[in-house]
PDB file of N, CA and C in Angstrom:
ATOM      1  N   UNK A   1     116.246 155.993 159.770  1.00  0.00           N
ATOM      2  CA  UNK A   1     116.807 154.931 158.938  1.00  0.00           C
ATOM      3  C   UNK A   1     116.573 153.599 159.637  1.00  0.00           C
ATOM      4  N   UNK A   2     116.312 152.911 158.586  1.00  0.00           N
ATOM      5  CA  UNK A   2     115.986 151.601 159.603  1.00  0.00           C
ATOM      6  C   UNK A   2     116.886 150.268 158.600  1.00  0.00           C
ATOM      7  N   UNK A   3     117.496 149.271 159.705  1.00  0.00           N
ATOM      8  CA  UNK A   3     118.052 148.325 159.112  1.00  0.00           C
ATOM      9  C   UNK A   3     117.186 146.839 159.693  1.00  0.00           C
ATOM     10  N   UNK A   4     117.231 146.241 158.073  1.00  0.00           N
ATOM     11  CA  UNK A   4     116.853 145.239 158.527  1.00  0.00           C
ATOM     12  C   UNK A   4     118.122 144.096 158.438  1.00  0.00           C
ATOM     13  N   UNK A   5     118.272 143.513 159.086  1.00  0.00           N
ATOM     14  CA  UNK A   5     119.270 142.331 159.429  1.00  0.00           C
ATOM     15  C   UNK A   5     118.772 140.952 159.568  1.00  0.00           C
ATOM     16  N   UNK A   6     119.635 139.984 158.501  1.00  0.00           N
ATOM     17  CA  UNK A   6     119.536 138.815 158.221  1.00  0.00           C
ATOM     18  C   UNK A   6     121.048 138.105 158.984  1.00  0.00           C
ATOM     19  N   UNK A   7     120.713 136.780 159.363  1.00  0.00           N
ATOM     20  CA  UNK A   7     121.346 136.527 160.058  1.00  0.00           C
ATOM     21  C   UNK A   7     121.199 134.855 159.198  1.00  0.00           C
ATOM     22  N   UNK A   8     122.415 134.517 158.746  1.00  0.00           N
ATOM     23  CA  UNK A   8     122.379 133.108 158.772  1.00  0.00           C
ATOM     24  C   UNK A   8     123.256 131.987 158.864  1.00  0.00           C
ATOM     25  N   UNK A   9     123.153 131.102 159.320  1.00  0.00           N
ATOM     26  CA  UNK A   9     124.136 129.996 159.137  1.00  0.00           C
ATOM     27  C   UNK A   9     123.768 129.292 158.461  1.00  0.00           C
ATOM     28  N   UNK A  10     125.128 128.654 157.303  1.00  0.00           N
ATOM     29  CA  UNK A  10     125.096 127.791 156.800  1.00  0.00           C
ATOM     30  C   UNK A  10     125.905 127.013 156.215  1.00  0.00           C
ATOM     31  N   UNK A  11     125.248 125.422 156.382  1.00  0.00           N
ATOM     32  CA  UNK A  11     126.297 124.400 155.804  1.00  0.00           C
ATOM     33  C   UNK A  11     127.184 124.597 155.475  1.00  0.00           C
ATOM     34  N   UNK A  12     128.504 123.843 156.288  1.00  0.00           N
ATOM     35  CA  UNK A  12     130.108 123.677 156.215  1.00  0.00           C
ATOM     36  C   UNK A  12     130.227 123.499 154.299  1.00  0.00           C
ATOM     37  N   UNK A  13     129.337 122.470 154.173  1.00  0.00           N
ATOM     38  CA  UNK A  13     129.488 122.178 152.261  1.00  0.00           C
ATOM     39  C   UNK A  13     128.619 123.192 151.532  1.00  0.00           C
ATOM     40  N   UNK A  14     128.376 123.499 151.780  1.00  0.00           N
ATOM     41  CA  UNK A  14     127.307 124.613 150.880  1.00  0.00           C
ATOM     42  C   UNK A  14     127.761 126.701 150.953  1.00  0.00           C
ATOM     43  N   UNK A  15     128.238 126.934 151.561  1.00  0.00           N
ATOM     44  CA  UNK A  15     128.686 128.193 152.023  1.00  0.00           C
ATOM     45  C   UNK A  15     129.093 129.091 150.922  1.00  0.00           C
ATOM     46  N   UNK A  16     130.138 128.435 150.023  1.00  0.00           N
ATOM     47  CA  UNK A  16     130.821 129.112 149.059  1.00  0.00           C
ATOM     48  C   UNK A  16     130.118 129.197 148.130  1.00  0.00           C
ATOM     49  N   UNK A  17     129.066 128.328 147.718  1.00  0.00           N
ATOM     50  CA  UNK A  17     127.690 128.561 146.411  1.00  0.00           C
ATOM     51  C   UNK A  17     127.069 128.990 147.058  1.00  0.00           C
ATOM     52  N   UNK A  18     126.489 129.565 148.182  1.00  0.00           N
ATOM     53  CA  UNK A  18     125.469 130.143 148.895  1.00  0.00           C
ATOM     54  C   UNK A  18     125.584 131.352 148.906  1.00  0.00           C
ATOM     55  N   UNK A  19     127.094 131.715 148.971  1.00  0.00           N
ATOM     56  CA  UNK A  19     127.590 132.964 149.409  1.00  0.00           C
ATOM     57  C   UNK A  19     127.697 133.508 147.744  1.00  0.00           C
ATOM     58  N   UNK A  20     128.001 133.134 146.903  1.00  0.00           N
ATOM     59  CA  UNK A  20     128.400 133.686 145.309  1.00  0.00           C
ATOM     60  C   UNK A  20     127.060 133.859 145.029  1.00  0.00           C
ATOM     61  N   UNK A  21     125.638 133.419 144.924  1.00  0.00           N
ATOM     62  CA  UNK A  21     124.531 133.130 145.165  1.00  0.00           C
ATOM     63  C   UNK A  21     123.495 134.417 145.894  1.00  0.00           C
ATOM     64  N   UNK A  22     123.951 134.679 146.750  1.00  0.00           N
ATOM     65  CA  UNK A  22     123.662 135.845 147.503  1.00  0.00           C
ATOM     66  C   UNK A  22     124.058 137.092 147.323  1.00  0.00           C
ATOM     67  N   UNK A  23     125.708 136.981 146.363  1.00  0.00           N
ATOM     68  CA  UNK A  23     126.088 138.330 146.315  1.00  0.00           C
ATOM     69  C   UNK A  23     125.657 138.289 144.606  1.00  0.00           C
ATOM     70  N   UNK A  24     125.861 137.740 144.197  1.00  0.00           N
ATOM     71  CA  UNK A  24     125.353 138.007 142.483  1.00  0.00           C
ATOM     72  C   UNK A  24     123.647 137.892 142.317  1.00  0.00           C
ATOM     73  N   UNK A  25     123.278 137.629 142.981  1.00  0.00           N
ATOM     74  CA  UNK A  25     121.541 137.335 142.792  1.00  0.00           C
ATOM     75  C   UNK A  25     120.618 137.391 143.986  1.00  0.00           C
ATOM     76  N   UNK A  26     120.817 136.668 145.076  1.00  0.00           N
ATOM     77  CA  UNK A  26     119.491 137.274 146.149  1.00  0.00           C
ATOM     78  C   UNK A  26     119.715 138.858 146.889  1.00  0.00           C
ATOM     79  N   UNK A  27     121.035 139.225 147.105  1.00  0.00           N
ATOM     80  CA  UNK A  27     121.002 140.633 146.969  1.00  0.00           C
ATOM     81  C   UNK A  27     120.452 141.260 146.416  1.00  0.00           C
ATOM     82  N   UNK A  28     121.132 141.412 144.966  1.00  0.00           N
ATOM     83  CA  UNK A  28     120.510 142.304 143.907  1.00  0.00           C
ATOM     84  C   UNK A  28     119.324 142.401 143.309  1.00  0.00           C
ATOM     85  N   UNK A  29     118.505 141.179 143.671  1.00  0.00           N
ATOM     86  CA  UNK A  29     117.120 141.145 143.423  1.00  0.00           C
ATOM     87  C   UNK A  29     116.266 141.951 145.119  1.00  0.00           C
ATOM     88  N   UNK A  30     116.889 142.062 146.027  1.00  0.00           N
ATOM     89  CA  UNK A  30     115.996 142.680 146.921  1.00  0.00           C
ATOM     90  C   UNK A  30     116.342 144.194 146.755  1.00  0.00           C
ATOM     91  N   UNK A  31     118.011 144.342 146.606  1.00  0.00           N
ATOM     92  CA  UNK A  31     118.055 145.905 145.396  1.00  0.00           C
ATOM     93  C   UNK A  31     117.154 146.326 145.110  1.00  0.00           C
ATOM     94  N   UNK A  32     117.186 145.321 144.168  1.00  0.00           N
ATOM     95  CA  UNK A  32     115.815 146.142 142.796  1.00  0.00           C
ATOM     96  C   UNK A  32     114.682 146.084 142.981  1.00  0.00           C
ATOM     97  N   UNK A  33     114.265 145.795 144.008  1.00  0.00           N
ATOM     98  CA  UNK A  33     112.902 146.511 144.873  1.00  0.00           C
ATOM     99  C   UNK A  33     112.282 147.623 145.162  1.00  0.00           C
ATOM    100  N   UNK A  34     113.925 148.384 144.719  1.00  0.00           N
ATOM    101  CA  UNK A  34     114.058 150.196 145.254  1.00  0.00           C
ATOM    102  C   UNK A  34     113.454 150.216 146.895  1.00  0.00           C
ATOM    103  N   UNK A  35     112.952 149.364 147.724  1.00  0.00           N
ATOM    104  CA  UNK A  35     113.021 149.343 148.513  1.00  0.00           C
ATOM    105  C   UNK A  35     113.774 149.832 149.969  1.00  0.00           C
ATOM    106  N   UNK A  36     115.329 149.261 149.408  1.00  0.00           N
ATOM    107  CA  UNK A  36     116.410 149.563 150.424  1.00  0.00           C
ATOM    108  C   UNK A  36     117.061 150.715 150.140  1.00  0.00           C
ATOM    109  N   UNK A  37     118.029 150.937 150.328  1.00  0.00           N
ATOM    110  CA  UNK A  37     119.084 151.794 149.623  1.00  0.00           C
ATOM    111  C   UNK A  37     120.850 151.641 149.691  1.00  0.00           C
ATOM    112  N   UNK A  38     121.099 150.485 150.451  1.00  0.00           N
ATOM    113  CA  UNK A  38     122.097 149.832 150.265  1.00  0.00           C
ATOM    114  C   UNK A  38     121.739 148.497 150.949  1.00  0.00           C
ATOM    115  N   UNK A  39     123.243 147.623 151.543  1.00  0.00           N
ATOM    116  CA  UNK A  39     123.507 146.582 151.466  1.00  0.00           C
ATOM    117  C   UNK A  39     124.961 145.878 152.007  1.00  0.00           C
ATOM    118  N   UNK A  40     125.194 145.117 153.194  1.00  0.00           N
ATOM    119  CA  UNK A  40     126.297 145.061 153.368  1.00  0.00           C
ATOM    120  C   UNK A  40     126.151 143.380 153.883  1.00  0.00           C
ATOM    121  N   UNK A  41     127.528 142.592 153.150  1.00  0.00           N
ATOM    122  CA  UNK A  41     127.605 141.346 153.998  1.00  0.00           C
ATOM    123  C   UNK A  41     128.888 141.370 154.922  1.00  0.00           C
ATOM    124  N   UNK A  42     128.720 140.208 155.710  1.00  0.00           N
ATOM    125  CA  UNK A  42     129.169 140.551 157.319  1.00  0.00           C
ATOM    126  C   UNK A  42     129.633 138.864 157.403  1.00  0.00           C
ATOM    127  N   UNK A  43     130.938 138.448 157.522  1.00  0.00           N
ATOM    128  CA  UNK A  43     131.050 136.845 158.089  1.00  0.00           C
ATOM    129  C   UNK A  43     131.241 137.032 160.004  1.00  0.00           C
ATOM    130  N   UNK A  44     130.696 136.217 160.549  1.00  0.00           N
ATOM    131  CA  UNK A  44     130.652 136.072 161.781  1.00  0.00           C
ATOM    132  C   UNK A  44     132.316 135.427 161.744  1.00  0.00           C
ATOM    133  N   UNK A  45     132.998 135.909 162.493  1.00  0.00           N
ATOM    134  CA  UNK A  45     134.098 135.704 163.041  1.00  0.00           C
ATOM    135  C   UNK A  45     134.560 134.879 164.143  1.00  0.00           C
ATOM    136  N   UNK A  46     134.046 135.178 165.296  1.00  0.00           N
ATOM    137  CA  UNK A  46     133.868 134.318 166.217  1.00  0.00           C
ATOM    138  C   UNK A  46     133.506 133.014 166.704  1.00  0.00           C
ATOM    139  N   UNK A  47     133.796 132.096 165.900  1.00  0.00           N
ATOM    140  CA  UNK A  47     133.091 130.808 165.513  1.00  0.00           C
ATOM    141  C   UNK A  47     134.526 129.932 165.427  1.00  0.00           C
ATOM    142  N   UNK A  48     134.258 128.613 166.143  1.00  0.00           N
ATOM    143  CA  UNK A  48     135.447 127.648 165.406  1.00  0.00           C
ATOM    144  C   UNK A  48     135.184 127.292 164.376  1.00  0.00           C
ATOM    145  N   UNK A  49     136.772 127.689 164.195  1.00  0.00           N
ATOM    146  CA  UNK A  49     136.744 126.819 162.535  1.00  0.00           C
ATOM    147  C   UNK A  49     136.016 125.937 161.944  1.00  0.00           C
ATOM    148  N   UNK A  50     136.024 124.834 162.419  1.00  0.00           N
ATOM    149  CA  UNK A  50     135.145 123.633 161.711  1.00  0.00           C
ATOM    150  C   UNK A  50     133.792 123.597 161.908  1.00  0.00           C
ATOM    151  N   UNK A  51     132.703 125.187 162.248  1.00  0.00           N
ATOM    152  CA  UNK A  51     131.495 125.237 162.906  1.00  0.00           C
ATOM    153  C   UNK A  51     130.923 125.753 161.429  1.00  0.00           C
ATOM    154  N   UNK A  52     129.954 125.638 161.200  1.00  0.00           N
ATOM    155  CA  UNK A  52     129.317 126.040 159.785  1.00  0.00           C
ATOM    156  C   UNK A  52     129.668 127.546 160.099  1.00  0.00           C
ATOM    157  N   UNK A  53     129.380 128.164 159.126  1.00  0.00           N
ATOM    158  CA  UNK A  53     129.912 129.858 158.978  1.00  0.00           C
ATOM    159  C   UNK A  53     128.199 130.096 158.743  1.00  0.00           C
ATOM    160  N   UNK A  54     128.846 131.727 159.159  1.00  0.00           N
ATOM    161  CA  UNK A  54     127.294 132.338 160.224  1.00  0.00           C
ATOM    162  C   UNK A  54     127.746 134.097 159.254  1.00  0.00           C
ATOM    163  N   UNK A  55     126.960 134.219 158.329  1.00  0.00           N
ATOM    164  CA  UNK A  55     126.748 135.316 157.921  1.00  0.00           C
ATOM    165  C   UNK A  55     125.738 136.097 158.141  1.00  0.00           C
ATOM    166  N   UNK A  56     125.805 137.600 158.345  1.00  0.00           N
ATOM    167  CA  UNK A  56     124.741 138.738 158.276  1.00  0.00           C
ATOM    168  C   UNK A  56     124.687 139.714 157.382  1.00  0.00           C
ATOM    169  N   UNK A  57     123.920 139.785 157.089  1.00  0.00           N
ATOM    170  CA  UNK A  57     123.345 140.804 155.908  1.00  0.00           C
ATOM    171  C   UNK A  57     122.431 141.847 156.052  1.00  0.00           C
ATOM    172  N   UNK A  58     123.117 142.751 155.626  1.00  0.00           N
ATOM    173  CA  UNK A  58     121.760 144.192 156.325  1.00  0.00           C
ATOM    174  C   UNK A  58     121.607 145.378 155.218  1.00  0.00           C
ATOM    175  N   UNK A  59     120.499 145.518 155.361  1.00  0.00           N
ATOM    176  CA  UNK A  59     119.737 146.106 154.474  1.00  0.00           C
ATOM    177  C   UNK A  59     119.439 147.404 155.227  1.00  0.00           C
ATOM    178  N   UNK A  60     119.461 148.873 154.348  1.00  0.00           N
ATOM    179  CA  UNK A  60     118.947 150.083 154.801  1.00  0.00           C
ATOM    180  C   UNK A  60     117.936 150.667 154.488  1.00  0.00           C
ATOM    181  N   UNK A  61     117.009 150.407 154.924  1.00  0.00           N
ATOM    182  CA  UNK A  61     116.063 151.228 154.655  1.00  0.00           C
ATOM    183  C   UNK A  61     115.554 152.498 154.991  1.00  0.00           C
ATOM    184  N   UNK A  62     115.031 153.652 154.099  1.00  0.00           N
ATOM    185  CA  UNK A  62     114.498 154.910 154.385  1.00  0.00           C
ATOM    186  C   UNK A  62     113.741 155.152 155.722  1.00  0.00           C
ATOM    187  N   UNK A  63     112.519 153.761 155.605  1.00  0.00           N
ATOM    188  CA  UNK A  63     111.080 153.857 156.587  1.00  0.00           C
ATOM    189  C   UNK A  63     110.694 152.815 156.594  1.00  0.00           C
ATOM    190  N   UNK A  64     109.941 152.721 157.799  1.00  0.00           N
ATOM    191  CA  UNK A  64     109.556 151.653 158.066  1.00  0.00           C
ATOM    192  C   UNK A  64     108.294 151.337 156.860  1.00  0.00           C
ATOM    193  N   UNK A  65     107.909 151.960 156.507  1.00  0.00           N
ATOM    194  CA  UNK A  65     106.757 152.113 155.270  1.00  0.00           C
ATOM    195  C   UNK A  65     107.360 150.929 154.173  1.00  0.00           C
ATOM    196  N   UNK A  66     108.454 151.656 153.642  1.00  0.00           N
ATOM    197  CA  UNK A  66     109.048 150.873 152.826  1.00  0.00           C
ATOM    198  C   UNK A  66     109.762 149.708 153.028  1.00  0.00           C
ATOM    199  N   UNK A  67     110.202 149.390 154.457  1.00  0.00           N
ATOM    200  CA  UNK A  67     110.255 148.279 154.635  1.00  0.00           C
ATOM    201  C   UNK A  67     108.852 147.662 154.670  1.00  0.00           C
ATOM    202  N   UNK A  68     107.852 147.757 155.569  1.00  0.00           N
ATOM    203  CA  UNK A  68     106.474 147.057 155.407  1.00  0.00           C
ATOM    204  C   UNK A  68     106.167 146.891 154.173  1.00  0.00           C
ATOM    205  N   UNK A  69     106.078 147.800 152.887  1.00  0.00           N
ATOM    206  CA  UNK A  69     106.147 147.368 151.783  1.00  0.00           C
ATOM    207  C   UNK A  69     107.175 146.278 151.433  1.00  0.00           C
ATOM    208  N   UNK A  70     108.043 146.029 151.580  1.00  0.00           N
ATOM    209  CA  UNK A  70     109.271 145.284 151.209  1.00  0.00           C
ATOM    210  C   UNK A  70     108.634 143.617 151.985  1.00  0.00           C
ATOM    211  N   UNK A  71     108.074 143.817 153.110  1.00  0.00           N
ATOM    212  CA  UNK A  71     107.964 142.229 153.701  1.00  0.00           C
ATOM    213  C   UNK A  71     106.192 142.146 153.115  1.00  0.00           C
ATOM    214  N   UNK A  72     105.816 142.984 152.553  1.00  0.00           N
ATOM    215  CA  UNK A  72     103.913 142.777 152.470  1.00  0.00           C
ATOM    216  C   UNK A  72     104.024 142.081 150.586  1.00  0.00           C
ATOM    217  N   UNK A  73     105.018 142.480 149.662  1.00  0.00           N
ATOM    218  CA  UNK A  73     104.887 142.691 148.293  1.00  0.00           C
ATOM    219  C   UNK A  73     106.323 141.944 147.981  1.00  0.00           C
ATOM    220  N   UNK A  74     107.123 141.775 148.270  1.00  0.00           N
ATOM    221  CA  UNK A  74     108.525 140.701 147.465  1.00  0.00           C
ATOM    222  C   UNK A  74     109.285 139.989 148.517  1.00  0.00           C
ATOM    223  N   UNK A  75     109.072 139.966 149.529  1.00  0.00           N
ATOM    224  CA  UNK A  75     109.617 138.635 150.713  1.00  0.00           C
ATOM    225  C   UNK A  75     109.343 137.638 150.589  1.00  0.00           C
ATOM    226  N   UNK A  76     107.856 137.819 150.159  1.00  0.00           N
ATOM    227  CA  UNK A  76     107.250 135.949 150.372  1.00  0.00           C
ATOM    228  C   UNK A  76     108.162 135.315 149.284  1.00  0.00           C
ATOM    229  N   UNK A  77     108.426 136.145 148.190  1.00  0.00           N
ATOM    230  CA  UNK A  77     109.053 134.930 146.633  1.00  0.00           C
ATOM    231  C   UNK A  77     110.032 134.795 146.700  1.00  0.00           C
ATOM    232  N   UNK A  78     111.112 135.900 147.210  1.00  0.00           N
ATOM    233  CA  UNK A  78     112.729 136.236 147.322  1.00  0.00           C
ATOM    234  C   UNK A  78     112.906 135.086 148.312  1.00  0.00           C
ATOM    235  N   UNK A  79     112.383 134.819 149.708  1.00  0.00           N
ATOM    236  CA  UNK A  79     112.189 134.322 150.430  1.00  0.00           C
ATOM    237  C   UNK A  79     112.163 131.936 150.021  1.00  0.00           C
ATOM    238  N   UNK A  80     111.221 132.631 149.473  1.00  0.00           N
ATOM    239  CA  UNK A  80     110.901 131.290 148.723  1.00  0.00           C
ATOM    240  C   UNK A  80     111.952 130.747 148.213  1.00  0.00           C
ATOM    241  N   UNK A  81     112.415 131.363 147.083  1.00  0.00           N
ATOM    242  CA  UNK A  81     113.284 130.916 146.062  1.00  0.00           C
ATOM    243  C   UNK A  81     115.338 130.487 147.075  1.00  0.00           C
ATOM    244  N   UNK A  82     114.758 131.429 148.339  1.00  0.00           N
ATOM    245  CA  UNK A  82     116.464 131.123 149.084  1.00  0.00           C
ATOM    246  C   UNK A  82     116.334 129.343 149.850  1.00  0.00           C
ATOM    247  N   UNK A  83     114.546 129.465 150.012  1.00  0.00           N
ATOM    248  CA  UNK A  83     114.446 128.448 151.355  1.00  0.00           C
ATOM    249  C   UNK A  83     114.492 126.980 150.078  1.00  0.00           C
ATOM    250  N   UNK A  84     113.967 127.528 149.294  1.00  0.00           N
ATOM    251  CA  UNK A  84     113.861 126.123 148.102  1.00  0.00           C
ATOM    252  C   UNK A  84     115.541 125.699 147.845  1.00  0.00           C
ATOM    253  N   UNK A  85     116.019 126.587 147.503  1.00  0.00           N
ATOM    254  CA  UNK A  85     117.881 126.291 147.035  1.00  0.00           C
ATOM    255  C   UNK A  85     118.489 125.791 147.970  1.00  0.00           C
ATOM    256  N   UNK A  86     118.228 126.280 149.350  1.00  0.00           N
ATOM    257  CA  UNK A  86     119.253 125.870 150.008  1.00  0.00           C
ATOM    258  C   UNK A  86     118.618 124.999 151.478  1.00  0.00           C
ATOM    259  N   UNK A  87     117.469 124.400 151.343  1.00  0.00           N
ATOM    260  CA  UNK A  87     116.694 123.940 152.083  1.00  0.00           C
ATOM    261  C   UNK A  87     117.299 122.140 153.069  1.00  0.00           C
ATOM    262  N   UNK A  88     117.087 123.042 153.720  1.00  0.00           N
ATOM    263  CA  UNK A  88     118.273 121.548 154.854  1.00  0.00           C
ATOM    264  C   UNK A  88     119.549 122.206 154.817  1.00  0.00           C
ATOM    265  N   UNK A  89     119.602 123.455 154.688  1.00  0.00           N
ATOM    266  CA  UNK A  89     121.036 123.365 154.511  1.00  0.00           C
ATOM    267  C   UNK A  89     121.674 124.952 155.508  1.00  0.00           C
ATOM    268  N   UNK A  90     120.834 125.586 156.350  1.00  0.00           N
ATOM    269  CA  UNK A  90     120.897 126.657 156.818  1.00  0.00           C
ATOM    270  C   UNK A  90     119.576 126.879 157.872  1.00  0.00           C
ATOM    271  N   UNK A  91     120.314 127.641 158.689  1.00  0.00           N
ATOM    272  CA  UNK A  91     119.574 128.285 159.993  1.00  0.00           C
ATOM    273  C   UNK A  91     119.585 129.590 159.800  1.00  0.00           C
ATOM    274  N   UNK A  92     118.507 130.600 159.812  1.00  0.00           N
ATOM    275  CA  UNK A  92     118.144 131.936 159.801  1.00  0.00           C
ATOM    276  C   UNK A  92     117.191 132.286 160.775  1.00  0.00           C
ATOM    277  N   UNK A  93     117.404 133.880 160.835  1.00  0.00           N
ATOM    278  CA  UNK A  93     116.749 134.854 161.287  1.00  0.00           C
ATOM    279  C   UNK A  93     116.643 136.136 161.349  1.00  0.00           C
ATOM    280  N   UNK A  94     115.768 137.270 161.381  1.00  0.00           N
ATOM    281  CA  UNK A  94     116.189 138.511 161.180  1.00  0.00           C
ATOM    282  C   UNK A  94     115.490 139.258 162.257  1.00  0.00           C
ATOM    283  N   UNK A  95     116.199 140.879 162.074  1.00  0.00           N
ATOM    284  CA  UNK A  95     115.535 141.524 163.268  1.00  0.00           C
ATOM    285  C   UNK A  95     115.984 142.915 162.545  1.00  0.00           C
ATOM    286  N   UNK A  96     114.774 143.937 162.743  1.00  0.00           N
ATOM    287  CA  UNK A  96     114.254 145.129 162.698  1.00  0.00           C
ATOM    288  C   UNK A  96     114.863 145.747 163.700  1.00  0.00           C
ATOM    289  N   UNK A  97     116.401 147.016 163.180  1.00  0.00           N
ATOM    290  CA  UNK A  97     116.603 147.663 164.076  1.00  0.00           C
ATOM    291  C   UNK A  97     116.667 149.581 163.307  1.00  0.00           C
ATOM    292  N   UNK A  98     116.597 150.318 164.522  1.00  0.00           N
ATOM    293  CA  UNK A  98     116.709 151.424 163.660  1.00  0.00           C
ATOM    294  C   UNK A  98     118.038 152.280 164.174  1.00  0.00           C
ATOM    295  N   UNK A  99     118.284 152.997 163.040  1.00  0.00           N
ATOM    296  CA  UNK A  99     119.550 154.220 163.508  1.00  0.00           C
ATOM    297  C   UNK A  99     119.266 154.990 164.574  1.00  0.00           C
ATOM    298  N   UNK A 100     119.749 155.301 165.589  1.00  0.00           N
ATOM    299  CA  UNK A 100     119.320 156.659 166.693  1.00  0.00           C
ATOM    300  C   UNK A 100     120.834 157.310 166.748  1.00  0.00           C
TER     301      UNK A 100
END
């Protein structure tokens, strides 16, 4: 099983449309990729209060196959369409880990 993990911060003003945003629509569009097979969001906790909020998001995947399919065939647009909306307005990154 392999998870892929998104990691992001973002804007003190922007968070709460980012976040409704993510769970009604950039989620469910990487869903329906059949790609993954679930899906979990995560608020970073550890943060002062008044520091932009730092969410993670992780995705399960079967294989690495289907993840490589997943970043070769619908990343670049899913991708696109997050960096266009919310552009200036968030710090990301992700990382490839697997179950043992």
């Amino acid at each position: 099983m392999i998870i892929y993990n998104v990691t992001v911060k973002i804007d003190s003003d922007a968070w709460q449309e980012w976040l409704k945003w993510i769970k009604e629509i950039h989620v469910p569009d990487v869903i329906a990729t059949k790609q993954f097979i679930s899906s979990q969001i995560f608020r970073l906790l550890d943060q002062p209060e008044e520091d932009d909020r730092t969410y993670v998001i992780q995705y399960r995947c079967e294989s690495r196959e289907k993840f490589d399919f997943y970043i070769e065939n619908f990343a670049p647009v899913l991708r696109e369409q997050h960096d266009r909306r919310y552009k200036g307005k968030f710090v990301s990154f992700s990382t490839l880990m697997e179950i043992v």
